[in-house]
C-alpha atoms as a PDB file:
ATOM      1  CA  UNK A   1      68.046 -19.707 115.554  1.00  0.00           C
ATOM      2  CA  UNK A   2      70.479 -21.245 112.692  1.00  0.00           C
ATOM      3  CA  UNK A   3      68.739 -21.027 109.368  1.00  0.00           C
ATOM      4  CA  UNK A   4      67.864 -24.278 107.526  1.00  0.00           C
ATOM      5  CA  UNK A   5      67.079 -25.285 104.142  1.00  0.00           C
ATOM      6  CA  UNK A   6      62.991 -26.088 105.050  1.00  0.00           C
ATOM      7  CA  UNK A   7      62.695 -22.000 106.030  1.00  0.00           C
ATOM      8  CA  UNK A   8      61.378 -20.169 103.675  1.00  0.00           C
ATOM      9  CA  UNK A   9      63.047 -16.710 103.092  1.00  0.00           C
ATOM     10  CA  UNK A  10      59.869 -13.871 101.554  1.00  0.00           C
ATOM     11  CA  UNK A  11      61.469 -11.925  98.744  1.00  0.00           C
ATOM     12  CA  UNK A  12      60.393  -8.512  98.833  1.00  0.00           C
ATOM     13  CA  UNK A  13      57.986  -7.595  96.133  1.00  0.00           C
ATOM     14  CA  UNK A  14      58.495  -4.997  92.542  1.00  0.00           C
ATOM     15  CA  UNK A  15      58.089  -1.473  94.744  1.00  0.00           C
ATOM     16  CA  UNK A  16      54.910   0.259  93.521  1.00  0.00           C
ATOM     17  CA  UNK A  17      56.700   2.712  92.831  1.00  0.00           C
ATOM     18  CA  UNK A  18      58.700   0.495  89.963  1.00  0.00           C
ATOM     19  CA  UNK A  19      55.518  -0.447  88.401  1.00  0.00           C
ATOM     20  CA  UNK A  20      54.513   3.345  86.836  1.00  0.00           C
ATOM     21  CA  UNK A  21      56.462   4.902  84.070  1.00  0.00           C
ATOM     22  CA  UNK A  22      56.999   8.534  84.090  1.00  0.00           C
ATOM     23  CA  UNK A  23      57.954   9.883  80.986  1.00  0.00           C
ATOM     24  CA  UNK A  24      58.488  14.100  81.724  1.00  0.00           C
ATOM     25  CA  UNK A  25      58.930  17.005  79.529  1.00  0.00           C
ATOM     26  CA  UNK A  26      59.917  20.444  80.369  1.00  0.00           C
ATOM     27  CA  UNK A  27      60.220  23.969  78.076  1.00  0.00           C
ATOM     28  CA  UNK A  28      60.912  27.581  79.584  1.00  0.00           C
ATOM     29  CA  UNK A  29      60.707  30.950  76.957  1.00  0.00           C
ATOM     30  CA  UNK A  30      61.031  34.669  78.022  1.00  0.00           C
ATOM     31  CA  UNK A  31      58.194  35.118  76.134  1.00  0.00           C
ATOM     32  CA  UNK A  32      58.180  38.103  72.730  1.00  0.00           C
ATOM     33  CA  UNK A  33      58.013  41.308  75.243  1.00  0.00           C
ATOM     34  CA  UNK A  34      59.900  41.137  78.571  1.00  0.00           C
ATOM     35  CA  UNK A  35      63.803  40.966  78.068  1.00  0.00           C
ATOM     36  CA  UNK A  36      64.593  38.746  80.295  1.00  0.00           C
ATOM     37  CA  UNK A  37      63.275  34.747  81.697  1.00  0.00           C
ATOM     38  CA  UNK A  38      62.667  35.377  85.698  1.00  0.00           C
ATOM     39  CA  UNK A  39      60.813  31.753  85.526  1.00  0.00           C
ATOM     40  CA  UNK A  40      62.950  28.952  86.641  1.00  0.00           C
ATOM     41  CA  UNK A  41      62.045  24.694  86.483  1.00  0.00           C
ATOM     42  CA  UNK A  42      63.374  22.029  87.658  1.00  0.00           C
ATOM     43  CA  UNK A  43      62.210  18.248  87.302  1.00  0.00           C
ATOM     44  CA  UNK A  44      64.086  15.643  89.171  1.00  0.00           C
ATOM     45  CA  UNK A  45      64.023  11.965  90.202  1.00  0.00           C
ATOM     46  CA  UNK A  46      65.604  10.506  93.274  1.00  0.00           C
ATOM     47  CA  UNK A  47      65.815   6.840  93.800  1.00  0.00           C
ATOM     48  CA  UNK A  48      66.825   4.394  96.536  1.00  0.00           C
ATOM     49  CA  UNK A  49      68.526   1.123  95.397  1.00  0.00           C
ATOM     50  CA  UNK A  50      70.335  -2.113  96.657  1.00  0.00           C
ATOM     51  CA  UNK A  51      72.652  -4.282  94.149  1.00  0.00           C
ATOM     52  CA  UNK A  52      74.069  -7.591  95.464  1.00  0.00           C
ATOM     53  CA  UNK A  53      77.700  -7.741  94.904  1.00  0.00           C
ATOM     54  CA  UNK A  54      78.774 -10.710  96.442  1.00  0.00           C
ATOM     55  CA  UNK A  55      76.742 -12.990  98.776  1.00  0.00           C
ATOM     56  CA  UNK A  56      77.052 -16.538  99.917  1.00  0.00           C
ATOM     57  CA  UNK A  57      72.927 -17.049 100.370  1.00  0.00           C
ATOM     58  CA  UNK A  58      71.242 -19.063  97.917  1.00  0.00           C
ATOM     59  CA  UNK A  59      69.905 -17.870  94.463  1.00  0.00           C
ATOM     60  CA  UNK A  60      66.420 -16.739  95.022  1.00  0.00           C
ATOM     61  CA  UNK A  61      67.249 -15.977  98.744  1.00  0.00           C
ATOM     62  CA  UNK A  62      67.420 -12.171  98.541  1.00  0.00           C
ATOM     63  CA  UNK A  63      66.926  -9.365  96.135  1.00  0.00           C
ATOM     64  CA  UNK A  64      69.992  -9.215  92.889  1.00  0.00           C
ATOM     65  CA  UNK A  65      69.123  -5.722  92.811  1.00  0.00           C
ATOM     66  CA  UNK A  66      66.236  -3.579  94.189  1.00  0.00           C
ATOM     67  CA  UNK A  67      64.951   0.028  93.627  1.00  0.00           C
ATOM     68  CA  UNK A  68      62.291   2.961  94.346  1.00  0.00           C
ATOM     69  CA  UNK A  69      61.725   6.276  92.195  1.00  0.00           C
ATOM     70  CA  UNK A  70      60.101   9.120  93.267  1.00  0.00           C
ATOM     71  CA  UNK A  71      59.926  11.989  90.711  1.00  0.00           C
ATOM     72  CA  UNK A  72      59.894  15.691  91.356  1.00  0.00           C
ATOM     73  CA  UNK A  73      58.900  19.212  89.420  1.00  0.00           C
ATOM     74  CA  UNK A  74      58.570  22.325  90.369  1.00  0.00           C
ATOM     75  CA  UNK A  75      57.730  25.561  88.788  1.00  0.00           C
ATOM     76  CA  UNK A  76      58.530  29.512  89.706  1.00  0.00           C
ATOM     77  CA  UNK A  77      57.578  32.480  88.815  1.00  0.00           C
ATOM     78  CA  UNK A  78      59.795  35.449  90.216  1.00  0.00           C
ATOM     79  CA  UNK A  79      58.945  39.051  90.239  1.00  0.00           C
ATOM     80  CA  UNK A  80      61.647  41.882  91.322  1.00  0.00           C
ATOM     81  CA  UNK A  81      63.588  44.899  89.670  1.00  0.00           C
ATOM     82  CA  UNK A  82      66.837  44.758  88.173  1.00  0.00           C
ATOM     83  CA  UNK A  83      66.651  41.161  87.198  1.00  0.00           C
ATOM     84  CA  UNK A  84      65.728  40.116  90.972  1.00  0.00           C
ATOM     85  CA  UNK A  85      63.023  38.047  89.840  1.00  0.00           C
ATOM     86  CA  UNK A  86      65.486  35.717  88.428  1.00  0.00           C
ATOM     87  CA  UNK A  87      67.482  35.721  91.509  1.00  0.00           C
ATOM     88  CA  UNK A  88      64.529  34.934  93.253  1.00  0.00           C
ATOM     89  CA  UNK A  89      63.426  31.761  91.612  1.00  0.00           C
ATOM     90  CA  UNK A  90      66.539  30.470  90.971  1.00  0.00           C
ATOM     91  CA  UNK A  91      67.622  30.791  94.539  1.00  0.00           C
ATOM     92  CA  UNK A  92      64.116  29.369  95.509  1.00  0.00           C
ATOM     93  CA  UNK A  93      64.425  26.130  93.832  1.00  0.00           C
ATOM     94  CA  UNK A  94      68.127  26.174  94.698  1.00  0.00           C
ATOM     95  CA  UNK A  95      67.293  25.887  98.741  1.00  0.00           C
ATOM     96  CA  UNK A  96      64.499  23.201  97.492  1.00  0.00           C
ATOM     97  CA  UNK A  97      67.169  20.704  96.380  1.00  0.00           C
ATOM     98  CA  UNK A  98      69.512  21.282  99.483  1.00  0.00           C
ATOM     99  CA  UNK A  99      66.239  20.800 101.630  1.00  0.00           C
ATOM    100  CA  UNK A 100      66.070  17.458 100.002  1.00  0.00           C
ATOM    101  CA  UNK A 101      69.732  16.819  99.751  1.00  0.00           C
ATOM    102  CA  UNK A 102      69.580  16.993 103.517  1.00  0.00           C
ATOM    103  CA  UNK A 103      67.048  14.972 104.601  1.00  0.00           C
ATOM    104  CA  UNK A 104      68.201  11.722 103.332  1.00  0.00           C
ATOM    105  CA  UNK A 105      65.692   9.233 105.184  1.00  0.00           C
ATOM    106  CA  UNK A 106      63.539   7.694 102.807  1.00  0.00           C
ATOM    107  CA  UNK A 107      59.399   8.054 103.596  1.00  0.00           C
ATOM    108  CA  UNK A 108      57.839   8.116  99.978  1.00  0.00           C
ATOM    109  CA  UNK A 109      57.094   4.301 100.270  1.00  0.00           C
ATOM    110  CA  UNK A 110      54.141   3.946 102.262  1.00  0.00           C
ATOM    111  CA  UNK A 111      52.903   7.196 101.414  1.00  0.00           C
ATOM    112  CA  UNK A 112      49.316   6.158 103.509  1.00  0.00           C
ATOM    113  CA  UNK A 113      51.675   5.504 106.702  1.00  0.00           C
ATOM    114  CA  UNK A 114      53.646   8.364 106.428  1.00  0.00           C
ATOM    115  CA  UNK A 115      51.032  11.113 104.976  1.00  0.00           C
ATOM    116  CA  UNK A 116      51.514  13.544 107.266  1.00  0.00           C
ATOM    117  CA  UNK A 117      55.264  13.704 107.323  1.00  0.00           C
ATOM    118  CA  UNK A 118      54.952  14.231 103.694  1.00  0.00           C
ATOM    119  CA  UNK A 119      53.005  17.233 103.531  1.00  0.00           C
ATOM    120  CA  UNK A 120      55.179  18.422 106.289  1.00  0.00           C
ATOM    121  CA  UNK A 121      58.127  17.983 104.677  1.00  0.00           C
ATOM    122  CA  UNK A 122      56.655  20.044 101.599  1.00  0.00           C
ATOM    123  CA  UNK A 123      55.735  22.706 103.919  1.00  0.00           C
ATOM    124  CA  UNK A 124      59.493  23.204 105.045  1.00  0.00           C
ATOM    125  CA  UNK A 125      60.891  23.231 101.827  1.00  0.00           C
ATOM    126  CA  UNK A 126      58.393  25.597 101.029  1.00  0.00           C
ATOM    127  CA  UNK A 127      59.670  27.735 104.387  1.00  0.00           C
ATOM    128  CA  UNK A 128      63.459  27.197 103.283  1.00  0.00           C
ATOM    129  CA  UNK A 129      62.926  28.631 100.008  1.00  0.00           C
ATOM    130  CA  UNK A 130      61.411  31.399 101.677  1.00  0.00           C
ATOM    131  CA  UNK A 131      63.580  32.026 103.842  1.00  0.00           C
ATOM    132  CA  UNK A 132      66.791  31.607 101.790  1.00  0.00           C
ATOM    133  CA  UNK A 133      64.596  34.635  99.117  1.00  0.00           C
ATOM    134  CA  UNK A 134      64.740  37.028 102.070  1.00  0.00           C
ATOM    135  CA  UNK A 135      67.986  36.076 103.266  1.00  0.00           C
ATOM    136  CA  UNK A 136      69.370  36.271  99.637  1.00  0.00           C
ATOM    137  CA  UNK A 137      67.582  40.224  99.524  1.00  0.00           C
ATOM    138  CA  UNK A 138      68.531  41.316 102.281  1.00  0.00           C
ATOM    139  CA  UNK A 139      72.486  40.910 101.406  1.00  0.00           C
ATOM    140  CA  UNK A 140      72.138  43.368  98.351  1.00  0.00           C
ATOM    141  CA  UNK A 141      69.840  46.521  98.294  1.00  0.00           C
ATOM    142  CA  UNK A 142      69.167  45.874  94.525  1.00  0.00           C
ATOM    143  CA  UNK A 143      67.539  42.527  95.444  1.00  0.00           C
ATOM    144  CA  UNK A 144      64.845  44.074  98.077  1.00  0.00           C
ATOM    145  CA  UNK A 145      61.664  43.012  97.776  1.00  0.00           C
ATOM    146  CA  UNK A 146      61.412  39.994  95.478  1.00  0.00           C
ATOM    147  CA  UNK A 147      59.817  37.545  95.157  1.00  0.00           C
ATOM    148  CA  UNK A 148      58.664  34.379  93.569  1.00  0.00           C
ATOM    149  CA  UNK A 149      55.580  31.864  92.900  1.00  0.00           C
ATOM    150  CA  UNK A 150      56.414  28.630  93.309  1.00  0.00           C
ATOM    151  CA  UNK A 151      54.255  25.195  92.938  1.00  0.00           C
ATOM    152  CA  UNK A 152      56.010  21.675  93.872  1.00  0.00           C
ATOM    153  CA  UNK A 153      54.709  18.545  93.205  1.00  0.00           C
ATOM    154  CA  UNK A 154      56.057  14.879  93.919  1.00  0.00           C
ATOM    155  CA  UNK A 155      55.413  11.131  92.740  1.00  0.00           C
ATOM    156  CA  UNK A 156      56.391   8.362  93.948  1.00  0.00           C
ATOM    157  CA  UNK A 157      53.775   5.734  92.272  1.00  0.00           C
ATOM    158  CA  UNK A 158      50.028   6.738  92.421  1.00  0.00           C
ATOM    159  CA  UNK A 159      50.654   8.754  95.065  1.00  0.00           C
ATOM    160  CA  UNK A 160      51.174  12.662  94.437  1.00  0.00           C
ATOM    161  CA  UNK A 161      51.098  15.415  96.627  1.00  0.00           C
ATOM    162  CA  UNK A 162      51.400  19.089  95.650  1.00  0.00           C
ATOM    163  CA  UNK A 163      52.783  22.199  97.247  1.00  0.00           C
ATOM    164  CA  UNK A 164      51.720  25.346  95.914  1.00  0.00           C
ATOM    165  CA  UNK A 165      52.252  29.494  96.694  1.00  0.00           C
ATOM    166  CA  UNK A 166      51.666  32.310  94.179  1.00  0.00           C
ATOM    167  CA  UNK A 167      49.500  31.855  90.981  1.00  0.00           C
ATOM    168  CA  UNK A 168      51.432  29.298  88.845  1.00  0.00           C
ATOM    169  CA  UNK A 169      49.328  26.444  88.768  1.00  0.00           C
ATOM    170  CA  UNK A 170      49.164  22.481  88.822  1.00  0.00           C
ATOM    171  CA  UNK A 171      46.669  20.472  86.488  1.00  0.00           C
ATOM    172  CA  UNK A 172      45.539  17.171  86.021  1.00  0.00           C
ATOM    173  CA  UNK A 173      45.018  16.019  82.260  1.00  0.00           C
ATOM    174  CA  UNK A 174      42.539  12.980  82.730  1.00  0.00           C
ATOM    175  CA  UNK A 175      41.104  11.387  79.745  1.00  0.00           C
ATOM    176  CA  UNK A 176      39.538  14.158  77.869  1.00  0.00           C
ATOM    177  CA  UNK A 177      39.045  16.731  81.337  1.00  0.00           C
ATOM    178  CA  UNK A 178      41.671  19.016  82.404  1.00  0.00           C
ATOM    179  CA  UNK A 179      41.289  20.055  86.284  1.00  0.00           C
ATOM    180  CA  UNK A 180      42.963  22.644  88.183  1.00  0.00           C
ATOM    181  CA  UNK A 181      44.509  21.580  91.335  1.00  0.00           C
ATOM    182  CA  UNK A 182      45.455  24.807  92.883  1.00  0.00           C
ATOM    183  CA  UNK A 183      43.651  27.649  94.128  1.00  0.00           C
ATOM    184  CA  UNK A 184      45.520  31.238  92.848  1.00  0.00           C
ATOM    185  CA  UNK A 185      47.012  33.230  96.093  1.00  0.00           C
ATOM    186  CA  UNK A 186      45.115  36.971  94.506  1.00  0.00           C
ATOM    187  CA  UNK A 187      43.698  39.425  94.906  1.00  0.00           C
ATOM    188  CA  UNK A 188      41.070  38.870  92.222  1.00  0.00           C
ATOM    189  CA  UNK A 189      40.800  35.190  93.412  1.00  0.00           C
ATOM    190  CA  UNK A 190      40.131  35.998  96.871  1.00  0.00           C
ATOM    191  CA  UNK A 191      37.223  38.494  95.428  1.00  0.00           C
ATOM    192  CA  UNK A 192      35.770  35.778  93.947  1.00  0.00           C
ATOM    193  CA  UNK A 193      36.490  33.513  96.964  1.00  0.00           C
ATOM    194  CA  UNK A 194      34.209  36.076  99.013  1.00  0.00           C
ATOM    195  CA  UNK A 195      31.708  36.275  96.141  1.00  0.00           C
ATOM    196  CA  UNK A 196      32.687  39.826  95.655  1.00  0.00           C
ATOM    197  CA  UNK A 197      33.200  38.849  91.375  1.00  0.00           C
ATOM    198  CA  UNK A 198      32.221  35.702  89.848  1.00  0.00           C
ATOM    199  CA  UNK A 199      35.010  33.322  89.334  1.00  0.00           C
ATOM    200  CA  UNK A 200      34.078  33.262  85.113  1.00  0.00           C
ATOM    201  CA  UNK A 201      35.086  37.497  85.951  1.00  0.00           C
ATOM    202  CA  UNK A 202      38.405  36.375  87.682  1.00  0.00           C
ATOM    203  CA  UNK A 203      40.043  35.941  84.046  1.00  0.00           C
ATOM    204  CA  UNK A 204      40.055  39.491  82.892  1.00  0.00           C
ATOM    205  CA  UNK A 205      40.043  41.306  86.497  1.00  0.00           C
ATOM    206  CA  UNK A 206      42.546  44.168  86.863  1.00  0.00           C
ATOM    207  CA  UNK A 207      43.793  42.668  90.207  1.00  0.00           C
ATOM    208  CA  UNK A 208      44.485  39.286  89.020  1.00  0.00           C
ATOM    209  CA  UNK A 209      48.497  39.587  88.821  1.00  0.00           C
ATOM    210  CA  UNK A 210      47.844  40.903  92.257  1.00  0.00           C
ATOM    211  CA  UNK A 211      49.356  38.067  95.161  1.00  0.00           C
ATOM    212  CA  UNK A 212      48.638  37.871  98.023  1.00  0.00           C
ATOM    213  CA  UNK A 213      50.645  35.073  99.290  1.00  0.00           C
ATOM    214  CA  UNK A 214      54.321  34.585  97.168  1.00  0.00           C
ATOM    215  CA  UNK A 215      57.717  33.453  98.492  1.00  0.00           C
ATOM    216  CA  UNK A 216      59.878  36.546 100.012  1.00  0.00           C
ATOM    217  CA  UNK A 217      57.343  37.848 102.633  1.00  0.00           C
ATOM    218  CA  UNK A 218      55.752  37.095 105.561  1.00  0.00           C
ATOM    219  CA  UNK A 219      53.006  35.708 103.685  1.00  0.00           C
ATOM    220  CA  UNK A 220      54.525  32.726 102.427  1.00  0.00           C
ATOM    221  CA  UNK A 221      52.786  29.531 103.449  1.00  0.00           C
ATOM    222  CA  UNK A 222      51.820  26.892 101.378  1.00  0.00           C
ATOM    223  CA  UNK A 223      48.548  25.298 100.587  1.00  0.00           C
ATOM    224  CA  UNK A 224      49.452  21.062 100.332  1.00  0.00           C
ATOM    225  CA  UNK A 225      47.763  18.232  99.367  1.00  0.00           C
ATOM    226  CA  UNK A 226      47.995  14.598  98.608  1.00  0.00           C
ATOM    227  CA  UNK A 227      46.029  12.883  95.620  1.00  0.00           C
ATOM    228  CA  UNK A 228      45.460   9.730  94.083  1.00  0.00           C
ATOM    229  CA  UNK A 229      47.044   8.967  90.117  1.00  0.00           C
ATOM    230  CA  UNK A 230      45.328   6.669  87.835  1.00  0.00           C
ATOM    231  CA  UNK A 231      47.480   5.267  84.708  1.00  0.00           C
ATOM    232  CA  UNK A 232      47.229   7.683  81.368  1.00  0.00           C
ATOM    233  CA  UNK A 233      47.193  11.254  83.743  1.00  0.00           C
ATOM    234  CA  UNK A 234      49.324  14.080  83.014  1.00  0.00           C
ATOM    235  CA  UNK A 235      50.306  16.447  85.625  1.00  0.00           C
ATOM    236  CA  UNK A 236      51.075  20.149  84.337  1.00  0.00           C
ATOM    237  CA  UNK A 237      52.629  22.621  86.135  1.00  0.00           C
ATOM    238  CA  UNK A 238      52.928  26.010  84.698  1.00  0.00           C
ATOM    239  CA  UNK A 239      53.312  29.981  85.278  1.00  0.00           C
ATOM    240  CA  UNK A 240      50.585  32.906  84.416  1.00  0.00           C
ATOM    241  CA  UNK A 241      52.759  33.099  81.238  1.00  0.00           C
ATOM    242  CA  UNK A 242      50.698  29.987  79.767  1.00  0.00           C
ATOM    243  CA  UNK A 243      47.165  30.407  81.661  1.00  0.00           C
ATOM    244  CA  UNK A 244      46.963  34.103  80.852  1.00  0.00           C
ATOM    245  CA  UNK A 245      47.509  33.751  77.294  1.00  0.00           C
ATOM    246  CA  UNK A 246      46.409  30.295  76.685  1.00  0.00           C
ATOM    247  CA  UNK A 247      42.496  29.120  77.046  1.00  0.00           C
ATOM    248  CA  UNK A 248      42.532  25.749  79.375  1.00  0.00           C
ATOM    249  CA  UNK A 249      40.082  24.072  76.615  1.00  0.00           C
ATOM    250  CA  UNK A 250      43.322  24.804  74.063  1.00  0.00           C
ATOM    251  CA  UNK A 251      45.745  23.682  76.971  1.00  0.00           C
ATOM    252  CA  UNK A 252      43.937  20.392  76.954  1.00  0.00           C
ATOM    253  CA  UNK A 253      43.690  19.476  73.531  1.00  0.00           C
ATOM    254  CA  UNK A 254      47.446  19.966  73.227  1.00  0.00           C
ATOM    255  CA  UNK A 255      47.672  17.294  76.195  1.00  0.00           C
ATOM    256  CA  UNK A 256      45.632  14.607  74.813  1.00  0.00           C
ATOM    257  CA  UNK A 257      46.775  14.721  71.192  1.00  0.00           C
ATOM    258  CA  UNK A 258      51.045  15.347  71.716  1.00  0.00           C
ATOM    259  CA  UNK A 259      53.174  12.360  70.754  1.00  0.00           C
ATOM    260  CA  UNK A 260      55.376  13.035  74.037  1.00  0.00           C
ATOM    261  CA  UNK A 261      55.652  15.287  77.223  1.00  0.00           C
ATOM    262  CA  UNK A 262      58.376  16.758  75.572  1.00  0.00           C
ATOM    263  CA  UNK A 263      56.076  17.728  72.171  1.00  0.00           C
ATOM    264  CA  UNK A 264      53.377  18.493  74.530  1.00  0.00           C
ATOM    265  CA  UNK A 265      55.680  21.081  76.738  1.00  0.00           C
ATOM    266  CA  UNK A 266      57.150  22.494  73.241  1.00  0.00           C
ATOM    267  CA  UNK A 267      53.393  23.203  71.718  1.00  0.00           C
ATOM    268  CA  UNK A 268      52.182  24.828  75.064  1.00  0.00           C
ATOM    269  CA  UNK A 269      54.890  27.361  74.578  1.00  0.00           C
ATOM    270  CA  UNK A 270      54.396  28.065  70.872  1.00  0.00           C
ATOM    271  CA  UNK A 271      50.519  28.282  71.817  1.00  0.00           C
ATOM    272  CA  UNK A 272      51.396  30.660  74.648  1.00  0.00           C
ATOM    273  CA  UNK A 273      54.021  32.697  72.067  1.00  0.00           C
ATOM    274  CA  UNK A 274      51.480  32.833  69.476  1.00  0.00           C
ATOM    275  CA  UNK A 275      48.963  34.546  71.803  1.00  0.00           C
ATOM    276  CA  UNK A 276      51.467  37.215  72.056  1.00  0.00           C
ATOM    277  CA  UNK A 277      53.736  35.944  75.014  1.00  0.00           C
ATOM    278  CA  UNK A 278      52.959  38.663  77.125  1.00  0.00           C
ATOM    279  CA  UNK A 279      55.292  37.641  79.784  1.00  0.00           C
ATOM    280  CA  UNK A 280      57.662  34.507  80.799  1.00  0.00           C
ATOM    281  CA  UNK A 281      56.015  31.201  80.031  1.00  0.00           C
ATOM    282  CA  UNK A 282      57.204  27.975  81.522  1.00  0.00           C
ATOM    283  CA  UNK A 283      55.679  24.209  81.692  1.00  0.00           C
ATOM    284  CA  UNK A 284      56.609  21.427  83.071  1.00  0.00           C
ATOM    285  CA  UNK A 285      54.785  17.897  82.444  1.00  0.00           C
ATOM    286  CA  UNK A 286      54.704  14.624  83.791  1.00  0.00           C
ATOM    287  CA  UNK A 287      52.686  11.578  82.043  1.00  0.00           C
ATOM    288  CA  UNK A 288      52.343   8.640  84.193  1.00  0.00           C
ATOM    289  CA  UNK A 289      51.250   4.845  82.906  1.00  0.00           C
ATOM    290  CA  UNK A 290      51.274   1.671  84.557  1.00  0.00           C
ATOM    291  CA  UNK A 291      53.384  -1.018  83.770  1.00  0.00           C
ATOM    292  CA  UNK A 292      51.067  -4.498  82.623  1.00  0.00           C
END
């Protein structure tokens, strides 16, 4: 049917995912004993766009240019001899970005539609990483047996899900209450899971550096899940360097009184460093607000 000047052509909509700011921040330090950083980070943002070049509809007729955002972090923690922990994570986060790289269809829009494919796409990035560790160890005897944590989280909007092996963690600054959004993969965790310890005795336990579920070994799946953001939350991700040194009441405050992500990342180290930096400390932070 030939178009004519009384049809009237729907312009699509601002995406949601348009309409939030992210402003991130990101800080890694070996810490003031071990000699070396095993902890890697990466924060990325991919984007799907359409600029009009040349057209011969009428102004107001289509889009002049178009655009979605989704933004991604992700955190490691690697363990391993002979500097393999550093091989580990790096490598790890290294088969995360081919993982996206190669599936190029775009499914972050309707995030309610296309849930499930989501979390399932988290779950094989989380089982290419995995596999490319072992791969990666078994090519060099001085690499076998590592390992890494890793925790993944991705935006697009107010929709976030989270992937998450190992014990570096994922919170959620809102207002004045800091939540944890991951469950630790230890030993001492699972005793408290059980009711073995209390979870207030899980802090100080012997066996809580103890995993029981890290990427590089059979056990290697990931716990996932999909949550709702609200305008003013900051999402932290962050290795046992910071939550073993730093109290989550201290962690907080630093949140909700920084000037920036970046300050925010930057004090969570020094706090971490002050405490004696004990091991390899490593945050990265995403504040989200919605545009008016």
């Amino acid at each position: 049917m030939p178009y004519s000047d009384s049809e009237t052509v729907e312009i699509p909509t601002q995406p949601a995912s348009m309409q939030v700011t992210v402003e991130v921040g990101a800080a890694t330090h070996p810490g003031r004993v071990r000699p070396n950083n095993e902890d890697s980070y990466l924060v990325a943002r991919a984007s799907r766009s359409l600029e009009t070049v040349l057209t011969n509809l009428r102004s107001g007729d289509f889009p002049v240019w178009a655009a979605e955002r989704s933004y991604g972090l992700v955190v490691a923690d690697g363990m391993g001899g002979h500097n393999a922990g550093e091989v580990a994570s790096r490598v790890a986060l290294r088969a995360v970005i081919e993982h996206a790289l190669s599936t190029a269809d775009w499914i972050m829009r309707d995030a309610a539609e296309h849930r499930a494919r989501i979390e399932e796409r988290i779950v094989e990035r989380f089982a290419a990483a995995n596999e490319a560790v072992l791969e990666q160890a078994s090519q060099n005897p001085r690499l076998d047996g590592m390992g890494t944590t890793m925790t993944l989280a991705v935006s697009n909007g107010a929709c976030l899900f989270l992937g998450h092996v190992g014990d570096s963690r994922a919170y959620l600054q809102r207002g004045d209450r800091l939540q944890v959004l991951t469950r630790d993969h230890t030993f001492a965790q699972a005793l408290a899971d059980t009711g073995v310890i209390s979870q207030e005795q899980v802090a100080a336990h012997n066996l809580r550096n103890v995993l029981l579920r890290n990427l590089g070994r059979t056990a290697s799946n990931a716990d996932v899940r999909h949550l709702l953001l609200e305008s003013g939350d900051q999402l932290l991700l962050c290795t046992d360097g910071l939550t073993d040194m730093v109290a989550e009441p201290a962690i907080s405050k630093i949140l909700q009184f920084a000037q920036s992500a970046q300050t925010a990342s930057d004090q969570l180290i020094a706090a971490a460093l002050d405490a004696g930096g004990k091991d390899n400390v490593t945050v990265a932070l995403a504040k989200y607000a919605w545009q008016l």
